[in-house]
Protein backbone atom coordinates (compact mmCIF):
# COMPACT_ATOMS: atom_id res chain seq x y z
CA UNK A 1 19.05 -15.02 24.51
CA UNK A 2 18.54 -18.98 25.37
CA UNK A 3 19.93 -22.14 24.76
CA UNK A 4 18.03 -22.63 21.48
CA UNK A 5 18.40 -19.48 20.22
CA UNK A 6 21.84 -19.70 20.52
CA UNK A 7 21.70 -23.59 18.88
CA UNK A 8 19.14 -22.45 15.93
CA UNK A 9 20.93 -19.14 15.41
CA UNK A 10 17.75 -16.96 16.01
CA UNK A 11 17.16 -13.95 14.04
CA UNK A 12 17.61 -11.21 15.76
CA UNK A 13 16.89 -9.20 12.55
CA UNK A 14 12.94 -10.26 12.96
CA UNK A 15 12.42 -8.73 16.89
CA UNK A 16 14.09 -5.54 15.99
CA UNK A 17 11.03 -5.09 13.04
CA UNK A 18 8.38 -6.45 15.32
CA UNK A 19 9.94 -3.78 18.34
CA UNK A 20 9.15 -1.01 15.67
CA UNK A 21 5.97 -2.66 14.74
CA UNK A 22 4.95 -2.20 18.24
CA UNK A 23 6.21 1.69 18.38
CA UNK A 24 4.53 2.32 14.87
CA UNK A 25 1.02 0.83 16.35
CA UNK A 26 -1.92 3.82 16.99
CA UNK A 27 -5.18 3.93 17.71
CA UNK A 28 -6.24 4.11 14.05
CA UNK A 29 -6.41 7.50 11.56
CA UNK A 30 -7.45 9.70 14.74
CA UNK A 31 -5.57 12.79 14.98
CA UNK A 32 -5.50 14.76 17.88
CA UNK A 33 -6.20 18.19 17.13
CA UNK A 34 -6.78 17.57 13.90
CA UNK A 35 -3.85 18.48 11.45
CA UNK A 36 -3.36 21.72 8.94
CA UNK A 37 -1.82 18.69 6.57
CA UNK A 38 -1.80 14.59 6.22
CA UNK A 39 0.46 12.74 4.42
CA UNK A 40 -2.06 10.07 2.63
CA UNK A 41 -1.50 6.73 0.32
CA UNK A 42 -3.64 5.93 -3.10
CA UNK A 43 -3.21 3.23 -4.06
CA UNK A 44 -4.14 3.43 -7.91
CA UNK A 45 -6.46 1.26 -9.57
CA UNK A 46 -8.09 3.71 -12.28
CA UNK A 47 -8.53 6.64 -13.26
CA UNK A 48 -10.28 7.86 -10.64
CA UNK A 49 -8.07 7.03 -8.07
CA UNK A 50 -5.52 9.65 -10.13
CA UNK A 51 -8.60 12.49 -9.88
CA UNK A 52 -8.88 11.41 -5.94
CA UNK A 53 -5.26 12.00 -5.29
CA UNK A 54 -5.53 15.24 -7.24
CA UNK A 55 -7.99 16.39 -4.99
CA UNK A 56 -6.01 15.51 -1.96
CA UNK A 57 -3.65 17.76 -3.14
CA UNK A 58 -5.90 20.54 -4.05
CA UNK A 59 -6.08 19.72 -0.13
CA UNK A 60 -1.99 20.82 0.13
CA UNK A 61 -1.71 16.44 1.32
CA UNK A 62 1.00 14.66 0.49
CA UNK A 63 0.21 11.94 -1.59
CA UNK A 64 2.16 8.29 -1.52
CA UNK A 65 0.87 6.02 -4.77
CA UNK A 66 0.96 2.59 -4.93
CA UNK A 67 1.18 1.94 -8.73
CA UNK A 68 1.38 -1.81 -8.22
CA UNK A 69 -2.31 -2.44 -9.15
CA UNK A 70 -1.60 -0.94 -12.54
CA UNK A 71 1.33 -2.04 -13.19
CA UNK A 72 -0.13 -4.99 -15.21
CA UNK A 73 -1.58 -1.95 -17.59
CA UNK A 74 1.62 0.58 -18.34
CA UNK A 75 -0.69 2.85 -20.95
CA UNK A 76 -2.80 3.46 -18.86
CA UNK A 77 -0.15 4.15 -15.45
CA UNK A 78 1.85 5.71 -18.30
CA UNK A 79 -1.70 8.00 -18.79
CA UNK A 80 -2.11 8.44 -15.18
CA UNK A 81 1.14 8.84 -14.37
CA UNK A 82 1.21 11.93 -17.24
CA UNK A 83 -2.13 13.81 -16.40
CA UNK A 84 -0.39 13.84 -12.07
CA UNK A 85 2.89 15.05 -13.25
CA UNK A 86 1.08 17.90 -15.79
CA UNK A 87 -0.88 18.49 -12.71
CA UNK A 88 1.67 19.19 -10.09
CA UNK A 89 3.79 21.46 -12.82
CA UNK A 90 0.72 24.13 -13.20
CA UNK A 91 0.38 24.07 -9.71
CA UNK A 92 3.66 24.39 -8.46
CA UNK A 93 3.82 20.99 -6.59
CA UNK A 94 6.46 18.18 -7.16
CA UNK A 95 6.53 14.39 -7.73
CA UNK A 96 8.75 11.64 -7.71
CA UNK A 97 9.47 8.14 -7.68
CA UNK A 98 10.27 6.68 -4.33
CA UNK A 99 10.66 3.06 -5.41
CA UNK A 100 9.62 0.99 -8.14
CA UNK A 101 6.28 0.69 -6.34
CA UNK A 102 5.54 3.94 -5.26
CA UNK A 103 5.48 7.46 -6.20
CA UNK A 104 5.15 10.41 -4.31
CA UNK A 105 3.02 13.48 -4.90
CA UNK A 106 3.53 16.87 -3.19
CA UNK A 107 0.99 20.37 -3.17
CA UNK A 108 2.18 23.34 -4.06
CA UNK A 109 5.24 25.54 -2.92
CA UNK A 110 6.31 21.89 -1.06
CA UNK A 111 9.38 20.73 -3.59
CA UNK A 112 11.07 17.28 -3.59
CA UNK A 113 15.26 17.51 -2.91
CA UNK A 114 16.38 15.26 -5.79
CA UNK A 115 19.64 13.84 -5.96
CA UNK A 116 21.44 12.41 -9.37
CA UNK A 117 23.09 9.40 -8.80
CA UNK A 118 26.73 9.48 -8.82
CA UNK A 119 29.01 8.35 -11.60
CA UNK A 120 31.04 5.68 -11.52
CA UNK A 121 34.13 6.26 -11.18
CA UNK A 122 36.85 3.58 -13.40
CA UNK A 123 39.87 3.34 -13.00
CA UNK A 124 40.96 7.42 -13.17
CA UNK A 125 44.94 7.90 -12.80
CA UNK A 126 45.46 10.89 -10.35
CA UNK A 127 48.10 12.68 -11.12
């Protein structure tokens, strides 16, 4: 750490991310042997992007959606959204919602662990 980063306060926040950056770089989608499985991202624009991501899981992948393009349209990500969940119930597969942004999609016999989130607790006398 110099002089100036000690005068400007430098973030030390913003090297740790570009240190993992540098771990997280590959040489591009090449696998080496190929894999049984992938773990792949749609992100969804249409309807057809909902049918592609249905057929990577006919694949057993495990699909991450970005719903962000649609989320300017909520009948028809509500549609989507409906026809993958139907989907991964007849086939035994799972989904969920990993942020606000994203949803994940699972093939069958591979479940999601769910967890409820806790209740509040106010103000409870112990006695």
């Amino acid at each position: 750490m110099g002089l100036f980063d000690k005068i400007f306060g430098k973030n030390e926040e913003s090297a740790d991310v570009s240190d993992l950056e540098d771990l997280m770089q590959s040489e591009g989608d090449v696998v080496s042997p190929p894999a049984d499985f992938y773990v792949k991202r749609v992100d969804l624009r249409n309807e057809g992007d909902g049918d592609l991501a249905i057929k990577e899981l006919e694949d057993k992948n495990i699909i991450i959606i970005n719903v962000k393009p649609l989320s300017k349209q909520p009948n028809r990500l509500k549609n989507i959204i409906s026809k993958l969940k139907v989907y991964t119930g007849k086939t035994n597969g799972d989904i969920a919602l990993l942020t606000t942004e994203t949803i994940i999609l699972t093939p069958q016999n591979v479940k999601i662990v769910k967890s409820k989130p806790k209740p509040k607790r106010e103000g409870t006398v112990i006695s």
